[in-house]
PDB file of N, CA and C in Angstrom:
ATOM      1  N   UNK A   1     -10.974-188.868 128.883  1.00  0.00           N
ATOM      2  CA  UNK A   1     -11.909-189.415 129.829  1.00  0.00           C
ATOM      3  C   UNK A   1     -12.897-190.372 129.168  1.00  0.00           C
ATOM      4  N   UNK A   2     -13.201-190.051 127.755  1.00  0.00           N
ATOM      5  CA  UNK A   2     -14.030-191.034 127.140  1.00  0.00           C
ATOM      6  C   UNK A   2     -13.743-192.259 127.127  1.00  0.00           C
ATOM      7  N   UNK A   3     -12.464-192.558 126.536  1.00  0.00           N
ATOM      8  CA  UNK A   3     -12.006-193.887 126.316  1.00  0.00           C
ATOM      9  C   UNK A   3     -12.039-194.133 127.936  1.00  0.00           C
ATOM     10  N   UNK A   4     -11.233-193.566 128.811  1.00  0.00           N
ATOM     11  CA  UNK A   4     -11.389-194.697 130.024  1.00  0.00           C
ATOM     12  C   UNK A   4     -12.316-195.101 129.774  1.00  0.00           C
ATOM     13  N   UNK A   5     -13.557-194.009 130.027  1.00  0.00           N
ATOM     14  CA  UNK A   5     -14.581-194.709 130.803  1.00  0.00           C
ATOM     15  C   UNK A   5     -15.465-196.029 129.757  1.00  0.00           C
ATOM     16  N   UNK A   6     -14.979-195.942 128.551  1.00  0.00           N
ATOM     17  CA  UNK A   6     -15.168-196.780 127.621  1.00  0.00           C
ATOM     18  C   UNK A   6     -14.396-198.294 127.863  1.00  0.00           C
ATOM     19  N   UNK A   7     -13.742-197.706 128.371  1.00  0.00           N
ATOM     20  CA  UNK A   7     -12.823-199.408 128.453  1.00  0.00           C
ATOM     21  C   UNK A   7     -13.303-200.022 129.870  1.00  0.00           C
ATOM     22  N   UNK A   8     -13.330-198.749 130.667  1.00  0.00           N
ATOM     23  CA  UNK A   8     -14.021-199.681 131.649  1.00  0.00           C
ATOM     24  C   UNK A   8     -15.462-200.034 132.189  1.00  0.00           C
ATOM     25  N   UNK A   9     -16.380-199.901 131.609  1.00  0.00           N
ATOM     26  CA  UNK A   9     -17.541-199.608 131.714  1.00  0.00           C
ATOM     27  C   UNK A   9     -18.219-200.681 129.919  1.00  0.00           C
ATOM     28  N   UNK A  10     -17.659-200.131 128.934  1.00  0.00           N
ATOM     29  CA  UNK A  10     -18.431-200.762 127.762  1.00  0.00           C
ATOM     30  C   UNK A  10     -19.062-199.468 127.309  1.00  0.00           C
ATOM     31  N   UNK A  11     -19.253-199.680 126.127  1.00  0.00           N
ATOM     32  CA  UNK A  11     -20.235-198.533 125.421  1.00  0.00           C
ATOM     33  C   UNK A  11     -21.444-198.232 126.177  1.00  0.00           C
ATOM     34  N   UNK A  12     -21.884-198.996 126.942  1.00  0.00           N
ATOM     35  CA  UNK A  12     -23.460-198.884 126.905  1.00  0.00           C
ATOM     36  C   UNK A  12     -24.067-199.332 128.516  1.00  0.00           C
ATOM     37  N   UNK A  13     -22.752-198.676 129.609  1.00  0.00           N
ATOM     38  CA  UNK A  13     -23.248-199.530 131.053  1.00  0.00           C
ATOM     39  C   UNK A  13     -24.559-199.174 131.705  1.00  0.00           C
ATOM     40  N   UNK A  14     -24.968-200.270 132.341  1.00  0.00           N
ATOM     41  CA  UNK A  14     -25.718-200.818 132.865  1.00  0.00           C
ATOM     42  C   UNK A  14     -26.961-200.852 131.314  1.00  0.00           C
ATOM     43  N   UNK A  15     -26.867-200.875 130.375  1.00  0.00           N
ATOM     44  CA  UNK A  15     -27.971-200.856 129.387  1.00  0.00           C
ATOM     45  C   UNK A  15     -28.711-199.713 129.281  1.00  0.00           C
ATOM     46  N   UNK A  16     -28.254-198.662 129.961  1.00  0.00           N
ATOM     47  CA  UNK A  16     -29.109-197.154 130.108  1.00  0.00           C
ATOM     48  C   UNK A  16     -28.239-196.399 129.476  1.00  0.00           C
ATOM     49  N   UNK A  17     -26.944-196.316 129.792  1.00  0.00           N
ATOM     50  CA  UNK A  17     -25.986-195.044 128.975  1.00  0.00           C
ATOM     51  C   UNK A  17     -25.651-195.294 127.645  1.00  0.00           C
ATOM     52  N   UNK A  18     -24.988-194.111 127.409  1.00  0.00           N
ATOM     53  CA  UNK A  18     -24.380-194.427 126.155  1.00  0.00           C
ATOM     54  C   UNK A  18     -23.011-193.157 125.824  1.00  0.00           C
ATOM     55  N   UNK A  19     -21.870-193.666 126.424  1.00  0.00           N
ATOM     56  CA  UNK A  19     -20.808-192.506 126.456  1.00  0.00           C
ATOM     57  C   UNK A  19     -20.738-192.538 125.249  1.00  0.00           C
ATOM     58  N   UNK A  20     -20.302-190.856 125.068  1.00  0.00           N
ATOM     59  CA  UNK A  20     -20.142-190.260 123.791  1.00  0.00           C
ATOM     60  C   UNK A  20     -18.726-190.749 123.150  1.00  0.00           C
ATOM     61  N   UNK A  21     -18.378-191.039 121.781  1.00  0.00           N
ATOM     62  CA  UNK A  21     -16.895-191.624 121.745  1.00  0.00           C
ATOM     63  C   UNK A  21     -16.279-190.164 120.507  1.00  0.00           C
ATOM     64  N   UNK A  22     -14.913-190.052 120.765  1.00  0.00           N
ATOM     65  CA  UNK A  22     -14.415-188.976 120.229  1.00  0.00           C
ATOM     66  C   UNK A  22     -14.687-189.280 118.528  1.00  0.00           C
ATOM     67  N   UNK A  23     -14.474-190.601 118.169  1.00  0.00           N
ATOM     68  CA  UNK A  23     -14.465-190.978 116.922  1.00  0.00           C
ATOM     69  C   UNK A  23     -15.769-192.063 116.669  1.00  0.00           C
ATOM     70  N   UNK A  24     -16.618-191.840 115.818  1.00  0.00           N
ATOM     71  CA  UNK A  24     -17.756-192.798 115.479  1.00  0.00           C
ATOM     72  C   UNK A  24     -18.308-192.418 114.646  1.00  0.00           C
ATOM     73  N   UNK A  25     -18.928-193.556 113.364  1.00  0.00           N
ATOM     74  CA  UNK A  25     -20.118-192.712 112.300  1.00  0.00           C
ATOM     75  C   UNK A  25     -21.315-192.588 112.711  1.00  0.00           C
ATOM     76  N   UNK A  26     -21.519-192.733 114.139  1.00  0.00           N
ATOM     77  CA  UNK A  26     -23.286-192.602 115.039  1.00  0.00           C
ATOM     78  C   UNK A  26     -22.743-190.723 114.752  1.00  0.00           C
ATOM     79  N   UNK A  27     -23.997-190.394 114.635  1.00  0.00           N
ATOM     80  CA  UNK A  27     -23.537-188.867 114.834  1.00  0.00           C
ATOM     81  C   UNK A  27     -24.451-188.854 116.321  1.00  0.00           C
ATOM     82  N   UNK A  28     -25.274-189.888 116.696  1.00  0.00           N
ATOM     83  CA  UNK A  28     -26.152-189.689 118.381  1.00  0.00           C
ATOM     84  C   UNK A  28     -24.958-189.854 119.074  1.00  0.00           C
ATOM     85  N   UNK A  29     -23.869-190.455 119.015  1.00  0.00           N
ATOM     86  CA  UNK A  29     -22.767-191.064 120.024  1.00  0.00           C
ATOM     87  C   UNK A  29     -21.686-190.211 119.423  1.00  0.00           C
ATOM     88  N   UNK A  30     -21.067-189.098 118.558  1.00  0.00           N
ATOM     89  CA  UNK A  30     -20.315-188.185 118.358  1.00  0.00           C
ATOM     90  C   UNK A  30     -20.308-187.222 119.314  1.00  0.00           C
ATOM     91  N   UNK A  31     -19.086-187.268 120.291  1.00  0.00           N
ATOM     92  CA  UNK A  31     -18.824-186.183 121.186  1.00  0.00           C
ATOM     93  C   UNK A  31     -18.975-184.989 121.115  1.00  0.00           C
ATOM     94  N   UNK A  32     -18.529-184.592 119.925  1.00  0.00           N
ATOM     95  CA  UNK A  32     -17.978-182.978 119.549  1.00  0.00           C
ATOM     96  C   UNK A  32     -19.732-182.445 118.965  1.00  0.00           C
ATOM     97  N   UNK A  33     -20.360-183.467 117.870  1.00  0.00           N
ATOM     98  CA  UNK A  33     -21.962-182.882 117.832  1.00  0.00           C
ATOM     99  C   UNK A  33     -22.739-182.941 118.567  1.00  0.00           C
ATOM    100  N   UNK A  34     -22.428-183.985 119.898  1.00  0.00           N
ATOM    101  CA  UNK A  34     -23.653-183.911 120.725  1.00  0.00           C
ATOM    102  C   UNK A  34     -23.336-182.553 121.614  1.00  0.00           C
ATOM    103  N   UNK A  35     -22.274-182.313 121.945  1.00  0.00           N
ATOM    104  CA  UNK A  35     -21.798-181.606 123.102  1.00  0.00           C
ATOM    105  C   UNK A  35     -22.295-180.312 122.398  1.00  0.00           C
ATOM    106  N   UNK A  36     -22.239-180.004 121.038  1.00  0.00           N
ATOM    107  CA  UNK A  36     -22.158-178.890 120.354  1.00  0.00           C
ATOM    108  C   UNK A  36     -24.091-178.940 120.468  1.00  0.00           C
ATOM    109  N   UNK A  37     -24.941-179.907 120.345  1.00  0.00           N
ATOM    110  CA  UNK A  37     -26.700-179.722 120.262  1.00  0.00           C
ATOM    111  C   UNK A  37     -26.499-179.606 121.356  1.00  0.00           C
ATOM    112  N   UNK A  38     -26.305-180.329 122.558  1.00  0.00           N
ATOM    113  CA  UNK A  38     -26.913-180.207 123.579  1.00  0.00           C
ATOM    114  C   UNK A  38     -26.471-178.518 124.520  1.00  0.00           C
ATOM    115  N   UNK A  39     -25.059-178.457 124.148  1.00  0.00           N
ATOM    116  CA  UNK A  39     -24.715-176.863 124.643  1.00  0.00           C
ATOM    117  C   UNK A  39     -25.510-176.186 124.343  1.00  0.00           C
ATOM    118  N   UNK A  40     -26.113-175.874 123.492  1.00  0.00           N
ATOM    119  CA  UNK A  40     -26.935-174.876 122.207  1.00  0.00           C
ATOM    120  C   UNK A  40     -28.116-175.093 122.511  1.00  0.00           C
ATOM    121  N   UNK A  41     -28.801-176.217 123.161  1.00  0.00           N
ATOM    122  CA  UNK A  41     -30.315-176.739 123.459  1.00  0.00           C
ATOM    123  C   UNK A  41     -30.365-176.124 124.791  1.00  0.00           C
ATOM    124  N   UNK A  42     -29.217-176.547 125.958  1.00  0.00           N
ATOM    125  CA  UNK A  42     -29.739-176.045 126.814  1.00  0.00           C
ATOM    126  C   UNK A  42     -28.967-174.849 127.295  1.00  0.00           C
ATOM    127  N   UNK A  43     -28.384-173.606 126.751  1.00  0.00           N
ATOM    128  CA  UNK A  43     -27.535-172.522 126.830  1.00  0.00           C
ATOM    129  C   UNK A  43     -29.128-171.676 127.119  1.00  0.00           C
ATOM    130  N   UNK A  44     -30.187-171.610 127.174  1.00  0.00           N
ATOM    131  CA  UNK A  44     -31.426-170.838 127.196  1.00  0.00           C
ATOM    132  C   UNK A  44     -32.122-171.455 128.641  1.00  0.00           C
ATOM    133  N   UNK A  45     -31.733-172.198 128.927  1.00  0.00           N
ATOM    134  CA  UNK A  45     -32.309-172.657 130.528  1.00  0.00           C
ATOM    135  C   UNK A  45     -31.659-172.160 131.702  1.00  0.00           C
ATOM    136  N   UNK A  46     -32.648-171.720 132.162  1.00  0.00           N
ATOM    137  CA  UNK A  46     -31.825-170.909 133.668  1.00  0.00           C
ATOM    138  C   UNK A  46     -30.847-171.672 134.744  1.00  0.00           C
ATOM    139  N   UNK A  47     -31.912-172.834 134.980  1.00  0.00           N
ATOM    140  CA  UNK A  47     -30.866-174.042 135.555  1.00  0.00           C
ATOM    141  C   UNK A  47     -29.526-174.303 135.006  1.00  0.00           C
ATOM    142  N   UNK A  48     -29.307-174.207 133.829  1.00  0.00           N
ATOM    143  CA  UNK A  48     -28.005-174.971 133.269  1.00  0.00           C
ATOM    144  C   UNK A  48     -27.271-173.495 133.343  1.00  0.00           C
ATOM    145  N   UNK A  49     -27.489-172.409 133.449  1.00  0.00           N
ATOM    146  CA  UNK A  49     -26.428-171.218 133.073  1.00  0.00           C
ATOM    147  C   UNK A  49     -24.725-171.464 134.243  1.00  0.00           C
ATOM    148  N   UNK A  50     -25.215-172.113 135.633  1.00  0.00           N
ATOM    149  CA  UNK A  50     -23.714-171.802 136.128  1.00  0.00           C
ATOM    150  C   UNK A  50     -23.357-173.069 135.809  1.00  0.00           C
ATOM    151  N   UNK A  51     -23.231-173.919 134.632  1.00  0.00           N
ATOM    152  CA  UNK A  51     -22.693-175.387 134.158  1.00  0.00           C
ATOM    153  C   UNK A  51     -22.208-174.400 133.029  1.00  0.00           C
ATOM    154  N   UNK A  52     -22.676-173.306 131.971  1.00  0.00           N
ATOM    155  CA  UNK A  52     -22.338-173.742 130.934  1.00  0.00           C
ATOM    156  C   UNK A  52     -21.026-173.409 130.266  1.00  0.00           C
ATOM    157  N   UNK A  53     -20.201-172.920 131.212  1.00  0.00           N
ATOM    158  CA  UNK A  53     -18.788-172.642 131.211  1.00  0.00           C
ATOM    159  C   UNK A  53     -18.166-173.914 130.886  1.00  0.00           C
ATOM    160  N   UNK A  54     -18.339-175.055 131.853  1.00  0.00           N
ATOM    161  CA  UNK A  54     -17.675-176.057 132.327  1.00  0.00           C
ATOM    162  C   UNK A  54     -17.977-177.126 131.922  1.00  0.00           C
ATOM    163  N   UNK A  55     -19.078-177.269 131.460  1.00  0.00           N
ATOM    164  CA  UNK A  55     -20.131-178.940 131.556  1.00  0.00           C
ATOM    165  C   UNK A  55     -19.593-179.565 130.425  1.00  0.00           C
ATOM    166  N   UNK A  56     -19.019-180.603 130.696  1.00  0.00           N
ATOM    167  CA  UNK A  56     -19.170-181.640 129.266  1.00  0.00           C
ATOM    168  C   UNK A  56     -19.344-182.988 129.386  1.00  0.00           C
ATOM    169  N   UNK A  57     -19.980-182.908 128.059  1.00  0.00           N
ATOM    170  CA  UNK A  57     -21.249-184.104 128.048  1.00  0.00           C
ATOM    171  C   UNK A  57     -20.591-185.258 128.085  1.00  0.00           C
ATOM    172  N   UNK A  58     -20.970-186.401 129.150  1.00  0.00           N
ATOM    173  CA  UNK A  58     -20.143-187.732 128.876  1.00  0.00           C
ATOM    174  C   UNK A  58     -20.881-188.436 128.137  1.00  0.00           C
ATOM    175  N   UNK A  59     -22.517-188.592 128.760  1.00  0.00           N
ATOM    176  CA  UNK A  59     -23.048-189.922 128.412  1.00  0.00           C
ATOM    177  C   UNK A  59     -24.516-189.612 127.866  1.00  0.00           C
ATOM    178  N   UNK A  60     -25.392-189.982 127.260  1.00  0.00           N
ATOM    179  CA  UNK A  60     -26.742-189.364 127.027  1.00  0.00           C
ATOM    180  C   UNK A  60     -27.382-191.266 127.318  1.00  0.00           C
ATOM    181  N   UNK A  61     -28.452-190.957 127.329  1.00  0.00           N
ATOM    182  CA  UNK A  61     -29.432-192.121 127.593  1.00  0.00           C
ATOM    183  C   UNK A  61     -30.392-192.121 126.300  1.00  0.00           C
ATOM    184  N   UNK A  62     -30.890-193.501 126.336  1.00  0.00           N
ATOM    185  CA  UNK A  62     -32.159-193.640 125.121  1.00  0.00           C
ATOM    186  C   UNK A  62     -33.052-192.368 125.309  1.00  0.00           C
ATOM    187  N   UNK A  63     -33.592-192.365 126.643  1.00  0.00           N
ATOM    188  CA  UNK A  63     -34.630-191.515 126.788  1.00  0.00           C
ATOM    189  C   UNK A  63     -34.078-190.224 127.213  1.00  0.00           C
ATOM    190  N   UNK A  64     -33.017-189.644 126.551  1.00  0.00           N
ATOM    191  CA  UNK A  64     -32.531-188.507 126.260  1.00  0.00           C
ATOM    192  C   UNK A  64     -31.748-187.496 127.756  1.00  0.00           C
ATOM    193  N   UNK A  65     -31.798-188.666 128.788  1.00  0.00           N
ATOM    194  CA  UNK A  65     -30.930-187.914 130.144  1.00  0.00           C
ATOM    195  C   UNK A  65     -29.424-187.611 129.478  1.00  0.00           C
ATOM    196  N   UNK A  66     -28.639-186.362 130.224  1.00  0.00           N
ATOM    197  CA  UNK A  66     -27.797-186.271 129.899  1.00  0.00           C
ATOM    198  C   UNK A  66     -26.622-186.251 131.028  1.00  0.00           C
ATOM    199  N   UNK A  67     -25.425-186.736 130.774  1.00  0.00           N
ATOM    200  CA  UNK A  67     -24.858-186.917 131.781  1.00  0.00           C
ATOM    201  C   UNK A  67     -23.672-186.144 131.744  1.00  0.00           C
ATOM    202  N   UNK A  68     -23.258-184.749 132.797  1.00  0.00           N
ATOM    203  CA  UNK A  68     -21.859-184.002 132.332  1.00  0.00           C
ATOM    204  C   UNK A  68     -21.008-184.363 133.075  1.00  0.00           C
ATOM    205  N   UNK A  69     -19.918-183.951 133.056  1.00  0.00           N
ATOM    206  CA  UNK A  69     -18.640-183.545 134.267  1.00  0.00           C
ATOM    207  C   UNK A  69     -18.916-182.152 134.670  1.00  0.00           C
ATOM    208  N   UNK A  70     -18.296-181.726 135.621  1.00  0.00           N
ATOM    209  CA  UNK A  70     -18.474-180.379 135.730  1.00  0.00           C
ATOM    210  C   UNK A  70     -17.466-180.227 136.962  1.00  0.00           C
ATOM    211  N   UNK A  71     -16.864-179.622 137.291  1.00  0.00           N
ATOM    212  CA  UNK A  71     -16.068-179.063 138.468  1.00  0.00           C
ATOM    213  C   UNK A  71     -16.314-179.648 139.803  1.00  0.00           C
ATOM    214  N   UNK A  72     -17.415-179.425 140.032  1.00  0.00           N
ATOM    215  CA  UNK A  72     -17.928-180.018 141.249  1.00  0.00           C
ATOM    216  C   UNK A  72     -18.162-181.699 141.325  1.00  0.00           C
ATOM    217  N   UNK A  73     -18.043-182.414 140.237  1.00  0.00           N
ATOM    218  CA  UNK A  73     -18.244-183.594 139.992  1.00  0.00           C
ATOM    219  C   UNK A  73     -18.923-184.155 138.703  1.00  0.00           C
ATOM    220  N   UNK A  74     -20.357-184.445 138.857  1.00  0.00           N
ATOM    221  CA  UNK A  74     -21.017-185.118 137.729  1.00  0.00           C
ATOM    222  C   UNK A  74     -22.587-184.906 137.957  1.00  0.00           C
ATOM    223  N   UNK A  75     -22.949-183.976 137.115  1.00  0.00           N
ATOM    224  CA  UNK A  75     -24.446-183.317 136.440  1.00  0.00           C
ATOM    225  C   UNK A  75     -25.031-184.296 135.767  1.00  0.00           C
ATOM    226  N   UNK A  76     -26.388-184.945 136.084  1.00  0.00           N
ATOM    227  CA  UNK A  76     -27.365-185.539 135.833  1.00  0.00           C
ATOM    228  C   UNK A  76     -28.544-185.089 135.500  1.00  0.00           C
ATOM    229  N   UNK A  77     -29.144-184.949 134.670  1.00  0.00           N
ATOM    230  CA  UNK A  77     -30.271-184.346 133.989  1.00  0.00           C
ATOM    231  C   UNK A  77     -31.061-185.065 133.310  1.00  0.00           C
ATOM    232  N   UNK A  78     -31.995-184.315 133.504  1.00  0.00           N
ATOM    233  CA  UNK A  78     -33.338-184.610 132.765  1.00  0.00           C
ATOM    234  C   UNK A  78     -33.893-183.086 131.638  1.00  0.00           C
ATOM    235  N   UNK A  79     -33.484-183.043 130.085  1.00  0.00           N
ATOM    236  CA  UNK A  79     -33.620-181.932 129.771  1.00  0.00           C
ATOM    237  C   UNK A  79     -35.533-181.142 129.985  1.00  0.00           C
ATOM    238  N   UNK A  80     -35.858-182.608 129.684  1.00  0.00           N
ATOM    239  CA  UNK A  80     -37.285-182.271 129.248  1.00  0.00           C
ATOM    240  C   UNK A  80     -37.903-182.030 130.554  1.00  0.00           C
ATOM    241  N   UNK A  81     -37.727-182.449 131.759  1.00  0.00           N
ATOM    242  CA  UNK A  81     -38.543-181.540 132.664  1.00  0.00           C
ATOM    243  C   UNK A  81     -37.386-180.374 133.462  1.00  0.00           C
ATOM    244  N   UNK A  82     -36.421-180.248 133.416  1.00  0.00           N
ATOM    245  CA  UNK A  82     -35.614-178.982 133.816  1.00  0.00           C
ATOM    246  C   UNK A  82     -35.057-179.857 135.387  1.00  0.00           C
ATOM    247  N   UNK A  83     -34.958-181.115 135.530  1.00  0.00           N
ATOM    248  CA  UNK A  83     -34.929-181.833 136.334  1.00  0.00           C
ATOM    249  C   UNK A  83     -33.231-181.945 136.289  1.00  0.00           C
ATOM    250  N   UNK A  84     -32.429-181.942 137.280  1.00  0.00           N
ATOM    251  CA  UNK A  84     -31.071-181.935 137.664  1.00  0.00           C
ATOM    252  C   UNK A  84     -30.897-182.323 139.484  1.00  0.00           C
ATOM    253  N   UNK A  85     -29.469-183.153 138.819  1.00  0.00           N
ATOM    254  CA  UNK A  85     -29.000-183.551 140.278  1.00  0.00           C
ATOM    255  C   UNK A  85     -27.562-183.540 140.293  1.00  0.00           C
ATOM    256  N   UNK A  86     -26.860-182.822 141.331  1.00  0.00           N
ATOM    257  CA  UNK A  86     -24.980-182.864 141.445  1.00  0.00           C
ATOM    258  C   UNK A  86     -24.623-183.853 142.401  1.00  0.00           C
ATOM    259  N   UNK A  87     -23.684-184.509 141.920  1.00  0.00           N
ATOM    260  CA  UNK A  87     -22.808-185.299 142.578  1.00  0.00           C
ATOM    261  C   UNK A  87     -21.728-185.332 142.539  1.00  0.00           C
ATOM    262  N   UNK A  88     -21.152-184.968 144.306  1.00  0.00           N
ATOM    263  CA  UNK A  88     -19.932-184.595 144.001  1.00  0.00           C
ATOM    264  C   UNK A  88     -18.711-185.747 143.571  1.00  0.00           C
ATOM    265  N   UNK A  89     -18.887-186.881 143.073  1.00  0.00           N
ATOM    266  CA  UNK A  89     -18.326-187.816 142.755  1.00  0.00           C
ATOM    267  C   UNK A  89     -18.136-187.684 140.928  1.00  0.00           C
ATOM    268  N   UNK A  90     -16.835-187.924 140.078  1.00  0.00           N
ATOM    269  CA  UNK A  90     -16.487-188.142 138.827  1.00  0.00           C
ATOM    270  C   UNK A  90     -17.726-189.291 138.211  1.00  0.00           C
ATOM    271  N   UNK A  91     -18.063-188.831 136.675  1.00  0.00           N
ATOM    272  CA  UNK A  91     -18.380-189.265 136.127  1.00  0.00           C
ATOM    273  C   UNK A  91     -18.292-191.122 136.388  1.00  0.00           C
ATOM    274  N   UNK A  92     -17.089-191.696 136.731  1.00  0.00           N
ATOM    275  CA  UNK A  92     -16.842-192.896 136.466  1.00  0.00           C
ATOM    276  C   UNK A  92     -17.711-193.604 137.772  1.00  0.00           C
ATOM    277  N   UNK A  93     -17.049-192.947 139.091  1.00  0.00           N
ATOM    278  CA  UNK A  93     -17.283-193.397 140.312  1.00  0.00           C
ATOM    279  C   UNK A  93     -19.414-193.084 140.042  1.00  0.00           C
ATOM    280  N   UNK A  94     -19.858-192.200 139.516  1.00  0.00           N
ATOM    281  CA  UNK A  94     -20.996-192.263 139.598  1.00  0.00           C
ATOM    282  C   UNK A  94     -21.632-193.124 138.710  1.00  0.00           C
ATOM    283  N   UNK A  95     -21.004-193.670 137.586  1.00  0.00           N
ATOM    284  CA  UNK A  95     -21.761-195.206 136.489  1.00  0.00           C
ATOM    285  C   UNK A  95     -21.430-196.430 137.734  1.00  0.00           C
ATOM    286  N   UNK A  96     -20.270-196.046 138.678  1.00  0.00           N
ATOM    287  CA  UNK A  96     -20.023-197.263 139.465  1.00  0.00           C
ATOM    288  C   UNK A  96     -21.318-197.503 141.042  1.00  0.00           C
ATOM    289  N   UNK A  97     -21.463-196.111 141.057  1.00  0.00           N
ATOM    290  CA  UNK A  97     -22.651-196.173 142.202  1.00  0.00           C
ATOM    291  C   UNK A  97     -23.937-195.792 141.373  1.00  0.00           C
ATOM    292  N   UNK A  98     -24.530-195.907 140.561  1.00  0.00           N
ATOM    293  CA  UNK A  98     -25.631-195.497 140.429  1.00  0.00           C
ATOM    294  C   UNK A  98     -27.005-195.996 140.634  1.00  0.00           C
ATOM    295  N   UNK A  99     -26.829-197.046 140.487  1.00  0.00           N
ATOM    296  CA  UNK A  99     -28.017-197.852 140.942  1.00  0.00           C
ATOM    297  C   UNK A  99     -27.689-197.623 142.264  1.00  0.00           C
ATOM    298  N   UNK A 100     -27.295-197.459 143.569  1.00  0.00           N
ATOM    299  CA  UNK A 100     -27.350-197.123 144.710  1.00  0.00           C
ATOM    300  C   UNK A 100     -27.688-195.368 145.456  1.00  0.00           C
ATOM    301  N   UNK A 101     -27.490-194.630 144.232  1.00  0.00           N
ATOM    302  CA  UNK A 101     -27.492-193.254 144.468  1.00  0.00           C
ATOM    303  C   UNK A 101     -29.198-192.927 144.671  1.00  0.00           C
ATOM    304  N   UNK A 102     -29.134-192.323 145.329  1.00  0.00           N
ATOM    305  CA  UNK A 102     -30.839-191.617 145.654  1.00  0.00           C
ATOM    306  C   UNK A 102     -31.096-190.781 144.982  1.00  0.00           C
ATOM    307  N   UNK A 103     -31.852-191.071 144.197  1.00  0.00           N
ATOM    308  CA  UNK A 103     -32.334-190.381 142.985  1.00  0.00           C
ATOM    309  C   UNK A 103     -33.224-189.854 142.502  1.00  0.00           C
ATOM    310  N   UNK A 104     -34.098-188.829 141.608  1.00  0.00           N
ATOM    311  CA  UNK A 104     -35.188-188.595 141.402  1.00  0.00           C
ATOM    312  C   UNK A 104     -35.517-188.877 139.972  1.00  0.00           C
ATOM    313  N   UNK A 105     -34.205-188.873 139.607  1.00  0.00           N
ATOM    314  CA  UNK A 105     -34.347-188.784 137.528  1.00  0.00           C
ATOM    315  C   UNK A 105     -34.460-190.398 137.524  1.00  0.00           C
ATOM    316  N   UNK A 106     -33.000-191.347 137.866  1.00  0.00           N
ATOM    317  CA  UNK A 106     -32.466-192.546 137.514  1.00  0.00           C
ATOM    318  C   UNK A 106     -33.705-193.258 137.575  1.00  0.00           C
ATOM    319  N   UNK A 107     -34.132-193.751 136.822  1.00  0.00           N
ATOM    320  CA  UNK A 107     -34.927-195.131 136.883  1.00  0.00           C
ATOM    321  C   UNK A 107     -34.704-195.926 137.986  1.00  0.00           C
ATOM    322  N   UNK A 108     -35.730-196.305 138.848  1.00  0.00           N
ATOM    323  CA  UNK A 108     -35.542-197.299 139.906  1.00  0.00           C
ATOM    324  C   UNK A 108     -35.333-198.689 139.346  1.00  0.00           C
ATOM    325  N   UNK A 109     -35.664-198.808 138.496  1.00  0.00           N
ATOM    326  CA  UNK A 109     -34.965-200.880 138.021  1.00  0.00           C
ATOM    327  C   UNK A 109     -33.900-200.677 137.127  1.00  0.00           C
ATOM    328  N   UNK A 110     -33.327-199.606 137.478  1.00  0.00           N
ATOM    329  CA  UNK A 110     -31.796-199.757 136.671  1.00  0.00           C
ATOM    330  C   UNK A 110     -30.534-200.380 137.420  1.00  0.00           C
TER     331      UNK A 110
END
């Protein structure tokens, strides 16, 4: 799922994300360590407990949002205020609507 969304999107869409890639010397953009901090960061938050079976991390942002897959679609977060939103739409279809999605986390001039 990485590479798609890498090929179609770019490392870095809309200038806010930043999908994780299976192979890279960024260890911020390493799939397997981010997925492994961020599991481990937020495995202690009550909100994240019925994700943490399932959730994996696609995309993280500068200002540290994190973006999963999850069963139901695609988990949007905000770690630092406990702030979350589900959409039942795939990871891809949601980098493709996001600036249109109603939002509370997303930056409005994105």
């Amino acid at each position: 799922m990485l590479d798609a969304l890498t090929k179609e999107f770019g490392p870095n869409p809309h200038a806010f994300f930043w999908i994780l890639q299976q192979e890279t010397p960024n260890p911020n953009l390493h799939a397997a360590r981010q997925r492994e901090i961020w599991r481990d960061t937020l495995k202690d938050f009550d909100w994240f407990q019925p994700f943490l079976a399932d959730a994996e991390l696609v995309a993280i942002t500068d200002n540290g949002d994190l973006m999963f897959t999850i069963p139901a679609g695609t988990l949007y977060c905000n770690p630092r205020s406990d702030d979350y939103e589900i959409y039942p739409i795939s990871p891809g279809e949601f980098l493709r609507s996001c600036r249109t999605l109603n939002s509370r986390i997303l930056p409005p001039d994105l």
